[in-house]
Structures are given as C-alpha cells and as structure tokens.
PDB file of N, CA and C in Angstrom:
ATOM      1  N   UNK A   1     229.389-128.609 190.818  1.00  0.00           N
ATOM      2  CA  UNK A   1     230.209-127.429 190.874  1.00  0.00           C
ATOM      3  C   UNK A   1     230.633-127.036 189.460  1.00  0.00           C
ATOM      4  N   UNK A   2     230.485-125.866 189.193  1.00  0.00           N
ATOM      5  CA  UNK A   2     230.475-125.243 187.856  1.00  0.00           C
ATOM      6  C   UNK A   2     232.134-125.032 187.717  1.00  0.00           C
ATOM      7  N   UNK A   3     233.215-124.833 186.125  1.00  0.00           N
ATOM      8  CA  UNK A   3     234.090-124.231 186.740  1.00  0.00           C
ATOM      9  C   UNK A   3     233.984-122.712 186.246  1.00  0.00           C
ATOM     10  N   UNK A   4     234.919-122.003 186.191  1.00  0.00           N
ATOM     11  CA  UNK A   4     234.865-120.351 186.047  1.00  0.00           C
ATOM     12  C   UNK A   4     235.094-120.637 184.706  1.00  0.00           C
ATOM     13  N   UNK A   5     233.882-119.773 183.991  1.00  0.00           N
ATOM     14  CA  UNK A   5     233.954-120.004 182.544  1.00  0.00           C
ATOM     15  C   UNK A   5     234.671-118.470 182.154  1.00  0.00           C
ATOM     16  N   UNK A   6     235.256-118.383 180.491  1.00  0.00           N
ATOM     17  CA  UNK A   6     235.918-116.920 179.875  1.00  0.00           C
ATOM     18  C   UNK A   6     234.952-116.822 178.650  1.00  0.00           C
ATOM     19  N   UNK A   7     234.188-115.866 178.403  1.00  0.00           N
ATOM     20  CA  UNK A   7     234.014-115.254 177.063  1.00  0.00           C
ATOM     21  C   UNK A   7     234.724-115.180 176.197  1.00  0.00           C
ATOM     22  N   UNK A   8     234.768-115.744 174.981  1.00  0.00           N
ATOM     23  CA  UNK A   8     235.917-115.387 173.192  1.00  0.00           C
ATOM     24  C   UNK A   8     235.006-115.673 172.558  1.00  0.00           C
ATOM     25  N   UNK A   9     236.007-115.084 171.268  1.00  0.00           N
ATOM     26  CA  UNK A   9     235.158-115.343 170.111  1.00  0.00           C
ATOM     27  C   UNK A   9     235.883-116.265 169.304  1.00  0.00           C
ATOM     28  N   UNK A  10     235.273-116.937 168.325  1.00  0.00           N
ATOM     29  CA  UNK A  10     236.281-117.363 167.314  1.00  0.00           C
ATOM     30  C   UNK A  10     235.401-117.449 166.311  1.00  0.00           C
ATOM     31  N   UNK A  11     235.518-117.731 165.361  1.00  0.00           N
ATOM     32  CA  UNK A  11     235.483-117.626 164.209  1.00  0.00           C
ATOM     33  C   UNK A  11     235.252-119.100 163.237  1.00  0.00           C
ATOM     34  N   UNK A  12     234.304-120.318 162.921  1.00  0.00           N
ATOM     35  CA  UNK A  12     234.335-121.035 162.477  1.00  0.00           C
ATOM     36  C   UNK A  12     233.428-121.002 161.068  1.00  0.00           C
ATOM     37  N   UNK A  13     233.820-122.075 160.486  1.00  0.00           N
ATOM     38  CA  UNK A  13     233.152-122.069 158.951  1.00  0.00           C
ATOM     39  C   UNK A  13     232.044-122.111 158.726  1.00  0.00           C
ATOM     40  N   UNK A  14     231.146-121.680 157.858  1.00  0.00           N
ATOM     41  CA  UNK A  14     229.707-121.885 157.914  1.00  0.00           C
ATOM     42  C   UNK A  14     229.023-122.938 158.334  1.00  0.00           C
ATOM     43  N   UNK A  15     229.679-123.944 157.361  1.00  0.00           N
ATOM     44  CA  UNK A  15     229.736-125.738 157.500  1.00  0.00           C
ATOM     45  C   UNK A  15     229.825-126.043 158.527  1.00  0.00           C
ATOM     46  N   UNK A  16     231.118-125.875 159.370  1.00  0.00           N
ATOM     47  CA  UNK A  16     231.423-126.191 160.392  1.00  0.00           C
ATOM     48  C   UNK A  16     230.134-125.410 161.995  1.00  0.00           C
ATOM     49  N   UNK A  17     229.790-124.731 161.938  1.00  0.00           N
ATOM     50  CA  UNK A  17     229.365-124.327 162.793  1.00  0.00           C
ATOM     51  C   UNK A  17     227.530-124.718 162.395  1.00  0.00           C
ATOM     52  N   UNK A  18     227.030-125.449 161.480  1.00  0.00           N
ATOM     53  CA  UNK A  18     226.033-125.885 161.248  1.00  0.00           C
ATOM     54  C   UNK A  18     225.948-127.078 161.651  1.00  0.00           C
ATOM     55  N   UNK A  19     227.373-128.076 161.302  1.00  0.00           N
ATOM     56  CA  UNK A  19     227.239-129.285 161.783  1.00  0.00           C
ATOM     57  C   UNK A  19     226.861-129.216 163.349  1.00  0.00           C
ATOM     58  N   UNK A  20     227.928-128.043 164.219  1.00  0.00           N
ATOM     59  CA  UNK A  20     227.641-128.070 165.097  1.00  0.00           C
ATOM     60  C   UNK A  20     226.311-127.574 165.926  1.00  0.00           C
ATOM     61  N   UNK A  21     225.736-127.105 165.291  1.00  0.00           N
ATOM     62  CA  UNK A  21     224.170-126.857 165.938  1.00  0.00           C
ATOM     63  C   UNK A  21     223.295-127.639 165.795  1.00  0.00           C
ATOM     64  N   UNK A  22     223.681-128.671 164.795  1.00  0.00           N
ATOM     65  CA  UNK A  22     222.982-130.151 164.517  1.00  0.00           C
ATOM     66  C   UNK A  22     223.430-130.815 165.705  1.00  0.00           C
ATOM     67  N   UNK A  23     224.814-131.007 166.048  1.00  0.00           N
ATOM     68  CA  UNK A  23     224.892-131.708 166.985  1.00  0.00           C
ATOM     69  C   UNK A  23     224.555-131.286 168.225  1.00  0.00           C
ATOM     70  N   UNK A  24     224.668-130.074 168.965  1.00  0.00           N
ATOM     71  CA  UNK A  24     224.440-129.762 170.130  1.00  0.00           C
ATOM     72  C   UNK A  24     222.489-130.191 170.143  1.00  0.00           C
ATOM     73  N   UNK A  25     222.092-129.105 169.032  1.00  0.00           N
ATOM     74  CA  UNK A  25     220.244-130.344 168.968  1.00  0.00           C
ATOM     75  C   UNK A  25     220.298-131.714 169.484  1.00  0.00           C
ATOM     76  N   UNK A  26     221.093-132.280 168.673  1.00  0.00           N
ATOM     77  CA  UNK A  26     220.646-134.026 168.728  1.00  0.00           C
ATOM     78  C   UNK A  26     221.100-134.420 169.886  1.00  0.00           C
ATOM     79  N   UNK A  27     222.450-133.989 170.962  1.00  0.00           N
ATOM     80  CA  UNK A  27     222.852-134.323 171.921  1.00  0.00           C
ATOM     81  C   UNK A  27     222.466-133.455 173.285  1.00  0.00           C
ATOM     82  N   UNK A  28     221.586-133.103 173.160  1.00  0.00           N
ATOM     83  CA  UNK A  28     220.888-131.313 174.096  1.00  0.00           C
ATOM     84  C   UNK A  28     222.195-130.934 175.081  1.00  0.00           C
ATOM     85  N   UNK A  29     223.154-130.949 173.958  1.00  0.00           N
ATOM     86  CA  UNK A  29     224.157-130.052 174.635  1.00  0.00           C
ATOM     87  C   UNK A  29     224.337-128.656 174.009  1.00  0.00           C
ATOM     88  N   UNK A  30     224.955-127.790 174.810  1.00  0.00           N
ATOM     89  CA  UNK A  30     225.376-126.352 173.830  1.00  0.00           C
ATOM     90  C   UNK A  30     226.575-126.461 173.050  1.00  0.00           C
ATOM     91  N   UNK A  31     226.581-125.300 171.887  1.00  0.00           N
ATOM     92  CA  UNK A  31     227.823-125.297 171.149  1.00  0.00           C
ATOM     93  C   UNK A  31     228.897-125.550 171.798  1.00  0.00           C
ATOM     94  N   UNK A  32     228.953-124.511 173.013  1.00  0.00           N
ATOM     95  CA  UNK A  32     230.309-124.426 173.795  1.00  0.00           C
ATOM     96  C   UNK A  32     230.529-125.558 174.782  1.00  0.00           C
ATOM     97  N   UNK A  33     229.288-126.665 175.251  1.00  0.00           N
ATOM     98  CA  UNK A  33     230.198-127.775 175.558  1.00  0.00           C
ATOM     99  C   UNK A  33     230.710-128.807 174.894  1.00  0.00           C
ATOM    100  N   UNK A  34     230.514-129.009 173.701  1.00  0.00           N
ATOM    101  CA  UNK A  34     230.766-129.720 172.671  1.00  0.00           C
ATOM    102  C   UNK A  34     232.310-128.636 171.902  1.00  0.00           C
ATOM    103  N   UNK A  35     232.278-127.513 172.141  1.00  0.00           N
ATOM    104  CA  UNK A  35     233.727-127.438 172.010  1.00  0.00           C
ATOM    105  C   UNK A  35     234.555-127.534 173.061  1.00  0.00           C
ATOM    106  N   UNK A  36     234.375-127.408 174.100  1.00  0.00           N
ATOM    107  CA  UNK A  36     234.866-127.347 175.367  1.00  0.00           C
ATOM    108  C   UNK A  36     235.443-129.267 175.598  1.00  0.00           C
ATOM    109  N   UNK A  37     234.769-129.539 175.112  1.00  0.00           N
ATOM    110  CA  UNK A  37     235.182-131.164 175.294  1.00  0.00           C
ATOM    111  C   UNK A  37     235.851-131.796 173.832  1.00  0.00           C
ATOM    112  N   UNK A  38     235.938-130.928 173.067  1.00  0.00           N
ATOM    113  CA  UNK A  38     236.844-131.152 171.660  1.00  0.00           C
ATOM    114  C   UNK A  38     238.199-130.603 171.883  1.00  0.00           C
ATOM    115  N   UNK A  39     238.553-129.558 172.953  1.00  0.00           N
ATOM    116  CA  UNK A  39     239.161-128.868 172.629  1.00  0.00           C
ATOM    117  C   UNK A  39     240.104-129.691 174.374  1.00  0.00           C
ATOM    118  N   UNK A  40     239.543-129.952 175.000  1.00  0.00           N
ATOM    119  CA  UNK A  40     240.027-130.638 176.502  1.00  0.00           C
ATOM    120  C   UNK A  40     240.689-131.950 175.400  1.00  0.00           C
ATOM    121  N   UNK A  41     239.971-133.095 174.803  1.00  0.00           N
ATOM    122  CA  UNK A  41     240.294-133.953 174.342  1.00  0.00           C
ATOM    123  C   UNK A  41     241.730-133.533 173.182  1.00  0.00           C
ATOM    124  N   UNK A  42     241.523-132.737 172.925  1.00  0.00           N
ATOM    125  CA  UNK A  42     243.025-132.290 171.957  1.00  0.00           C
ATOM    126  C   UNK A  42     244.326-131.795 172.719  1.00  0.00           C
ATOM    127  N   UNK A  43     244.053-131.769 173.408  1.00  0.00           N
ATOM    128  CA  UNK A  43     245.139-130.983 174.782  1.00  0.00           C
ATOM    129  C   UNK A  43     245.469-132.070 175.512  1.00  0.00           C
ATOM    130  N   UNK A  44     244.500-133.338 175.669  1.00  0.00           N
ATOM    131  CA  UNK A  44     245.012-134.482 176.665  1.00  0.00           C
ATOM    132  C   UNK A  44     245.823-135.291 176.011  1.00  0.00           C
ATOM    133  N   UNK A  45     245.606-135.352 174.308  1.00  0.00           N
ATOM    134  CA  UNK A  45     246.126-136.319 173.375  1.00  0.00           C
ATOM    135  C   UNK A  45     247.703-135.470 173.297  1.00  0.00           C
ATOM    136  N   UNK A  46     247.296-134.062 173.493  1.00  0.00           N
ATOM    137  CA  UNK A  46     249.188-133.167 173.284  1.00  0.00           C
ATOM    138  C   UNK A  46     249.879-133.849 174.489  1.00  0.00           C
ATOM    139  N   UNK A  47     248.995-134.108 175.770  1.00  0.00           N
ATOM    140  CA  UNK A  47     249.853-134.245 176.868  1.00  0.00           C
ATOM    141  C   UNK A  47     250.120-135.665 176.794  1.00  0.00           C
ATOM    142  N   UNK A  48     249.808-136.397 176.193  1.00  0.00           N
ATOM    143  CA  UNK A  48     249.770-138.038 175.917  1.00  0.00           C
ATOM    144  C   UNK A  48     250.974-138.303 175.162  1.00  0.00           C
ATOM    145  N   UNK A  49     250.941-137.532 174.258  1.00  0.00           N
ATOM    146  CA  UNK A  49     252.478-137.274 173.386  1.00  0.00           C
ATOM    147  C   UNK A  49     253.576-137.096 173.495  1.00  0.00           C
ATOM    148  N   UNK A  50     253.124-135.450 174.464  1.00  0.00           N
ATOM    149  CA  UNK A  50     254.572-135.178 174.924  1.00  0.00           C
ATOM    150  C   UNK A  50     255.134-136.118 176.025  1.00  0.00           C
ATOM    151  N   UNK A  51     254.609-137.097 177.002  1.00  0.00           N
ATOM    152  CA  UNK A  51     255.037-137.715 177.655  1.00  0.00           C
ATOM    153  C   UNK A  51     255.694-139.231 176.910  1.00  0.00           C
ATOM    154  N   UNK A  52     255.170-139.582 175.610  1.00  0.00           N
ATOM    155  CA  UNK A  52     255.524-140.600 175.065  1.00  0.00           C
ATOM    156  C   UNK A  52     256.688-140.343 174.784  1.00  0.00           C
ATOM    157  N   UNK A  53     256.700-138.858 174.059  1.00  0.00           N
ATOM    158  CA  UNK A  53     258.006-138.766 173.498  1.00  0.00           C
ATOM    159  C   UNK A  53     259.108-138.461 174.893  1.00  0.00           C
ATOM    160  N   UNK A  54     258.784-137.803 175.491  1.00  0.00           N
ATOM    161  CA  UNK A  54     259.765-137.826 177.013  1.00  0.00           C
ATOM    162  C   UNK A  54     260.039-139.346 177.712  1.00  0.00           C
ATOM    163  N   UNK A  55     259.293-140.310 177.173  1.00  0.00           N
ATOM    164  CA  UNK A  55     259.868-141.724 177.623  1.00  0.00           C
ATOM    165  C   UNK A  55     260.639-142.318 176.183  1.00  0.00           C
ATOM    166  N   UNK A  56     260.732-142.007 175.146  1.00  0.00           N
ATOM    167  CA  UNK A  56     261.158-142.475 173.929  1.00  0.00           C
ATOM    168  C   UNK A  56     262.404-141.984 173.906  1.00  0.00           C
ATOM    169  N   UNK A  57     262.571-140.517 174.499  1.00  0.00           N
ATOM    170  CA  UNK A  57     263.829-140.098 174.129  1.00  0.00           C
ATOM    171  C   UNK A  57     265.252-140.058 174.838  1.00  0.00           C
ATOM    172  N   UNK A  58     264.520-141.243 176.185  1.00  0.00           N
ATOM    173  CA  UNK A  58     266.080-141.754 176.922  1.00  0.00           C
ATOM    174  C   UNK A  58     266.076-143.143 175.570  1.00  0.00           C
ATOM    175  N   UNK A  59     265.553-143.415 175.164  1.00  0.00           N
ATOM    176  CA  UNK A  59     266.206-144.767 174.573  1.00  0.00           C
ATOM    177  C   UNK A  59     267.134-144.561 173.593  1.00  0.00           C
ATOM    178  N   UNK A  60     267.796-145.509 173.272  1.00  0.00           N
ATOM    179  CA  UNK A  60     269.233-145.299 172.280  1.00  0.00           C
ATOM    180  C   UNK A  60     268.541-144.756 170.975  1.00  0.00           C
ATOM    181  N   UNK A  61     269.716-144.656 169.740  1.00  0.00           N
ATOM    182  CA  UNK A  61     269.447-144.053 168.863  1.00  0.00           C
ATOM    183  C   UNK A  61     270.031-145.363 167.862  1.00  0.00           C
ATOM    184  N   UNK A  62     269.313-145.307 166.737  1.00  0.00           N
ATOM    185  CA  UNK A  62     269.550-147.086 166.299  1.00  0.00           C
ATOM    186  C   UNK A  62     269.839-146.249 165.265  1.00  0.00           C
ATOM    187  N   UNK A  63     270.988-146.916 164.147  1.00  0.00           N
ATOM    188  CA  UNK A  63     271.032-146.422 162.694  1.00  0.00           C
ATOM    189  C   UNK A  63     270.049-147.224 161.986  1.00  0.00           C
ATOM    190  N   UNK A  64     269.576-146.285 161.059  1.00  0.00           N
ATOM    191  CA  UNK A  64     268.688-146.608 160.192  1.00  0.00           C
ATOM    192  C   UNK A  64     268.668-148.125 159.190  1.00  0.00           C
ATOM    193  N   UNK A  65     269.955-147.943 158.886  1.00  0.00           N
ATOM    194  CA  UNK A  65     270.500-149.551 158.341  1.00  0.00           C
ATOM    195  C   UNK A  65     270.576-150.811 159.421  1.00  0.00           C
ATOM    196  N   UNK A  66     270.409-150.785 160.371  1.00  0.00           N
ATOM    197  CA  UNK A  66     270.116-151.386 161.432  1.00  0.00           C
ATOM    198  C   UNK A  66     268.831-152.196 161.661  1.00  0.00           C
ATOM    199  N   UNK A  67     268.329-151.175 161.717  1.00  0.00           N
ATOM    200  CA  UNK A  67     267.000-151.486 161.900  1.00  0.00           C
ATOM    201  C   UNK A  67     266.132-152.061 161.014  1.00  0.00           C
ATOM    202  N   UNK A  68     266.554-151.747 159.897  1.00  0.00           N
ATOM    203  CA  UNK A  68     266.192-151.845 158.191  1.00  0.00           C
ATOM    204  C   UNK A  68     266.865-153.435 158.134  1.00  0.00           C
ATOM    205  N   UNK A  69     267.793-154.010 158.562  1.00  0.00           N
ATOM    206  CA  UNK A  69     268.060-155.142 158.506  1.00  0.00           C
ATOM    207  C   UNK A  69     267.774-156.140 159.549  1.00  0.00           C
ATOM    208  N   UNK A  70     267.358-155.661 160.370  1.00  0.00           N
ATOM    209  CA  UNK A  70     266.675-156.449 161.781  1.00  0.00           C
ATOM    210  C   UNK A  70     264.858-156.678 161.268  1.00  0.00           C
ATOM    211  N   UNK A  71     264.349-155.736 160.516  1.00  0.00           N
ATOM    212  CA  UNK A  71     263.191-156.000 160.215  1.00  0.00           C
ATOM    213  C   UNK A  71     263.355-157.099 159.209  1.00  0.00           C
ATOM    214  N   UNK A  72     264.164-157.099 158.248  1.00  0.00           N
ATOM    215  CA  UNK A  72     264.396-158.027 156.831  1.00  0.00           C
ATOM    216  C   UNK A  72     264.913-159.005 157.411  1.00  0.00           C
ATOM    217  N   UNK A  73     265.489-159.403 158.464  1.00  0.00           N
ATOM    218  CA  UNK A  73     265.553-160.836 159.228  1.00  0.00           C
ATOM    219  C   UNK A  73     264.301-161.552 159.668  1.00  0.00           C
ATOM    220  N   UNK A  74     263.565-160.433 160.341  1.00  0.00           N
ATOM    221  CA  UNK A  74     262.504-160.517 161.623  1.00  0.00           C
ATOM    222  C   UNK A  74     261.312-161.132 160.372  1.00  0.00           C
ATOM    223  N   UNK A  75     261.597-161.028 159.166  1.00  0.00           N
ATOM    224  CA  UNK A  75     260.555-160.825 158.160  1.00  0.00           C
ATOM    225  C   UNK A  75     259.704-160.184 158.438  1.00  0.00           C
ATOM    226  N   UNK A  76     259.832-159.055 158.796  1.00  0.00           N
ATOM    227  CA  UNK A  76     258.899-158.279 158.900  1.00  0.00           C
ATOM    228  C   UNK A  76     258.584-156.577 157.610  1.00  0.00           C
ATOM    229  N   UNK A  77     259.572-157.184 156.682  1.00  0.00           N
ATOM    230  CA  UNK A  77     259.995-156.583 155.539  1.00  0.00           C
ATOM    231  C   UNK A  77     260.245-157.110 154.221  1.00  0.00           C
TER     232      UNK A  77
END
C-alpha cells in the first residue's frame, strides 16, 4: 500500500544533490525516497527529544555547585 504522496520543490546544493544521485544509483532507490527517509528519521529523533525532555523536566533542579561537587567526590572530575 502506497501512501498519498505531495509535489514541492526545494532547492539543494549542487554537491549536495550529486551526492544524492550517486546514492539513489548505488542503492536503486529514487532521490525522493532517500529524502523521504532522511527527513522521517529527523522528525523521529525531534520526537525522541521532545519526550526526553518532557521526562527530564519533572525532575528537580540541582544547583550547579552541587553537582560540581558531587562529581569532584564521585571522582568523576
């Protein structure tokens, strides 16, 4: 099952859009699934984030001198 694809344009660097016709050759994929899966993979890593940071940001808030001296115990400093 295909999904519903959109027509755009964009605009990439000479360089950049050579590498990519090297690669879609060597991998017999097209330009656009090789961006299509660069561009899914950058969006999963945003959503990977924003959930890290939505579990990071119930935890307390440590002063900096704190922590800075818990590492220099821990020897880890």
């Amino acid at each position: 099952m295909r999904t519903q694809q959109r027509r755009t344009t964009i605009y990439l660097e000479a360089n950049l859009h050579r590498a990519l016709r090297l690669k879609a050759a060597e991998t017999d994929r097209t330009i656009s699934e090789i961006v299509n899966s660069a561009v899914q993979q950058s969006l999963a890593e945003n959503a990977e984030d924003l959930a890290a940071f939505e579990t990071r940001a119930r935890e307390p808030n440590l002063p900096f001198e704190k922590v800075l001296k818990d590492l220099k115990r821990r020897g880890l400093l």
